[in-house]
C-alpha atoms as a PDB file:
ATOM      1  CA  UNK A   1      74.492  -1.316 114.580  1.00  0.00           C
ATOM      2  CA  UNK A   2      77.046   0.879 115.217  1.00  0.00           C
ATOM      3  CA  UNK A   3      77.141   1.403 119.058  1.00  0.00           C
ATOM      4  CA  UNK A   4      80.108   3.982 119.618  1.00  0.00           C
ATOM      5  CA  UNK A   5      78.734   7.166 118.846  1.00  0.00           C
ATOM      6  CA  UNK A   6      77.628   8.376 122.349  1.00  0.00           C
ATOM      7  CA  UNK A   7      79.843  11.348 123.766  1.00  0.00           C
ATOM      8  CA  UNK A   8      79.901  12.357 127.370  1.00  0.00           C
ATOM      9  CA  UNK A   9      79.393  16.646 127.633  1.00  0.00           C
ATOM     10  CA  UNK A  10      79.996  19.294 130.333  1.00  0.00           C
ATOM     11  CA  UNK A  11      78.102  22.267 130.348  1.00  0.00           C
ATOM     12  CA  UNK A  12      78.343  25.534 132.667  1.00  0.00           C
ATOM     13  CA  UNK A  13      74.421  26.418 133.819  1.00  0.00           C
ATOM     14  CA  UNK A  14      73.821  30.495 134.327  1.00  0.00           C
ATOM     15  CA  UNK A  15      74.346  30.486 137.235  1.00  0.00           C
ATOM     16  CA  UNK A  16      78.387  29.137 137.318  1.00  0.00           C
ATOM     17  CA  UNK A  17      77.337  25.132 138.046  1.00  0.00           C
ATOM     18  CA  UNK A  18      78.604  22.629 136.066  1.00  0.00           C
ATOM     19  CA  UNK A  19      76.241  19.752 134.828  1.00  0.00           C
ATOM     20  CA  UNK A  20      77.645  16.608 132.967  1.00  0.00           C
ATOM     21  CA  UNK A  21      75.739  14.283 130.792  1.00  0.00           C
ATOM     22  CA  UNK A  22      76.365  11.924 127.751  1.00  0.00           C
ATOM     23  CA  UNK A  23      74.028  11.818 124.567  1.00  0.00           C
ATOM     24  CA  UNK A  24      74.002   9.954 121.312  1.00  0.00           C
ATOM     25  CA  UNK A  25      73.464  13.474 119.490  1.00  0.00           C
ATOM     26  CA  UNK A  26      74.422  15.724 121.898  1.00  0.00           C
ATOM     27  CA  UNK A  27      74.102  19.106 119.808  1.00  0.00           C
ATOM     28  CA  UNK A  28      70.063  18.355 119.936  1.00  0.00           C
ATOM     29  CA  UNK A  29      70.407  17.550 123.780  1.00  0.00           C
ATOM     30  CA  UNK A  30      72.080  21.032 124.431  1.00  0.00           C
ATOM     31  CA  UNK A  31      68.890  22.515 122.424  1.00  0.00           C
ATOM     32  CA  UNK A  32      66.691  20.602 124.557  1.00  0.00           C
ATOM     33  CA  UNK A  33      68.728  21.993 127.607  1.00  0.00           C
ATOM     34  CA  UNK A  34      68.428  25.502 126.517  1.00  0.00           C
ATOM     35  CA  UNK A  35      65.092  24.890 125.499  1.00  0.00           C
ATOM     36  CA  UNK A  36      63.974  23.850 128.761  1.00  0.00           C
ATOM     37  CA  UNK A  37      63.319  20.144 127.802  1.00  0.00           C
ATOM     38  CA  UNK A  38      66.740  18.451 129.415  1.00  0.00           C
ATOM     39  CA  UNK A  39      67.602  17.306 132.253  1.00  0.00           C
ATOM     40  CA  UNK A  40      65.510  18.662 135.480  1.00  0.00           C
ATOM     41  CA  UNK A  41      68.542  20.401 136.805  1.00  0.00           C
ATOM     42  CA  UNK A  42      69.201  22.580 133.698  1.00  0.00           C
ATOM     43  CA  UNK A  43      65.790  23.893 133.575  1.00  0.00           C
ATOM     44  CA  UNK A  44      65.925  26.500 135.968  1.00  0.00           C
ATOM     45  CA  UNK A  45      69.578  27.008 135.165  1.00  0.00           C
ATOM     46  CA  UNK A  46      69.627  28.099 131.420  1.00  0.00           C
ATOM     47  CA  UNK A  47      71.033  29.336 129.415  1.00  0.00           C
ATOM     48  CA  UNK A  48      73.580  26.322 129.431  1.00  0.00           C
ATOM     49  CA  UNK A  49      77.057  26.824 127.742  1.00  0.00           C
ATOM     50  CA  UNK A  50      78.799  24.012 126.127  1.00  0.00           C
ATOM     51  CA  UNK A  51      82.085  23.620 127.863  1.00  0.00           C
ATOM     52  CA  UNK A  52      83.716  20.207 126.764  1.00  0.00           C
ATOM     53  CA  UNK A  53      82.659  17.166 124.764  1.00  0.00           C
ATOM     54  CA  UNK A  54      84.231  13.637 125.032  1.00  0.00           C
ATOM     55  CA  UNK A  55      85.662  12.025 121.157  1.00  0.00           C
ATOM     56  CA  UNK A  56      82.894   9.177 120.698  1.00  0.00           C
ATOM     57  CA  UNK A  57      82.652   6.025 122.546  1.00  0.00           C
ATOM     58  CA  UNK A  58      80.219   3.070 123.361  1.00  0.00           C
ATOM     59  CA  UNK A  59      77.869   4.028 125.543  1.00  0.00           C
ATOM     60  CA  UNK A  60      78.938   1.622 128.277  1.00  0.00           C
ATOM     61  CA  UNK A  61      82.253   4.126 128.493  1.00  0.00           C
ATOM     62  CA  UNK A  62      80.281   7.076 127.865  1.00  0.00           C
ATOM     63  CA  UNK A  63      78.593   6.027 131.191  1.00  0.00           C
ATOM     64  CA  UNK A  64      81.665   5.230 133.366  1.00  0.00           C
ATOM     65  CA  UNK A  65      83.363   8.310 132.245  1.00  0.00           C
ATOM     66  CA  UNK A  66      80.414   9.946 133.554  1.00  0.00           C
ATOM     67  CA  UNK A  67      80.353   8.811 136.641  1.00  0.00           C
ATOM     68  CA  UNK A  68      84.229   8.925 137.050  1.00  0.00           C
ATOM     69  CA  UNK A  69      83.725  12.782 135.960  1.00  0.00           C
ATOM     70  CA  UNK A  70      80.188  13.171 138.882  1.00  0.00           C
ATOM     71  CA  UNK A  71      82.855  12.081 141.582  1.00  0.00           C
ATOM     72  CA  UNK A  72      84.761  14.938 141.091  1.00  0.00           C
ATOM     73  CA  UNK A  73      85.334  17.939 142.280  1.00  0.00           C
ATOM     74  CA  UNK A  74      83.881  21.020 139.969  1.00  0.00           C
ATOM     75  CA  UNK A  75      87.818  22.443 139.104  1.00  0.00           C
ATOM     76  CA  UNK A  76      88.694  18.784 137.910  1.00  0.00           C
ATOM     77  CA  UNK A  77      86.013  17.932 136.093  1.00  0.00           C
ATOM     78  CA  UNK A  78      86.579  19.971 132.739  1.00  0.00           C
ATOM     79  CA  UNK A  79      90.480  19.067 133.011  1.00  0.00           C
ATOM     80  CA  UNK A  80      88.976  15.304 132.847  1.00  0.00           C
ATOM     81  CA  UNK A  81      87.074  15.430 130.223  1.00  0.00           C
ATOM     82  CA  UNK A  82      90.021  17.990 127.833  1.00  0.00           C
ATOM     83  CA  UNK A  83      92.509  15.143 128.651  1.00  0.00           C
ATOM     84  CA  UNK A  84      90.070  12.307 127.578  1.00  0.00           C
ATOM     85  CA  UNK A  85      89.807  14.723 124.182  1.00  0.00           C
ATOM     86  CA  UNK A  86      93.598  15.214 123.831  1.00  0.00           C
ATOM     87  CA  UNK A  87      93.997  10.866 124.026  1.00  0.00           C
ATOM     88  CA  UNK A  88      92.289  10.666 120.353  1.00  0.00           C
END
């Protein structure tokens, strides 16, 4: 079983706010976002607009980049997440 293929995402909500998650297929979890179907703090927030994407990693880094990316401050989390993409 091939266990890296989880990604952690940032997305800007409508109304400026920045909301980080990771996903195993996370072009379905930004439909379920937009949908109104994700995450409880997206649904009164949407649209949602994809703003970064991690390159693909186990899902025990997908969660500690996460969490590294939560303590942040909002101006420092998408410069985070575009450095983790440049490493690949």
């Amino acid at each position: 079983m091939n266990n890296t293929k989880w990604v952690v995402y940032l997305v800007r909500c409508s109304d400026k706010s920045l909301y980080c998650g990771i996903s195993n297929d996370f072009e379905s979890r930004l439909i379920e976002h937009n949908s109104g179907k994700g995450a409880k703090y997206t649904r009164s927030r949407r649209p949602v607009e994809l703003i970064a994407v991690s390159p693909e990693m186990t899902k025990s880094e997908a969660l500690k980049l996460e969490y590294r990316i939560k303590q942040l401050p909002a101006d420092k989390k998408i410069s985070i997440l575009k450095r983790e993409e440049n490493e690949i």
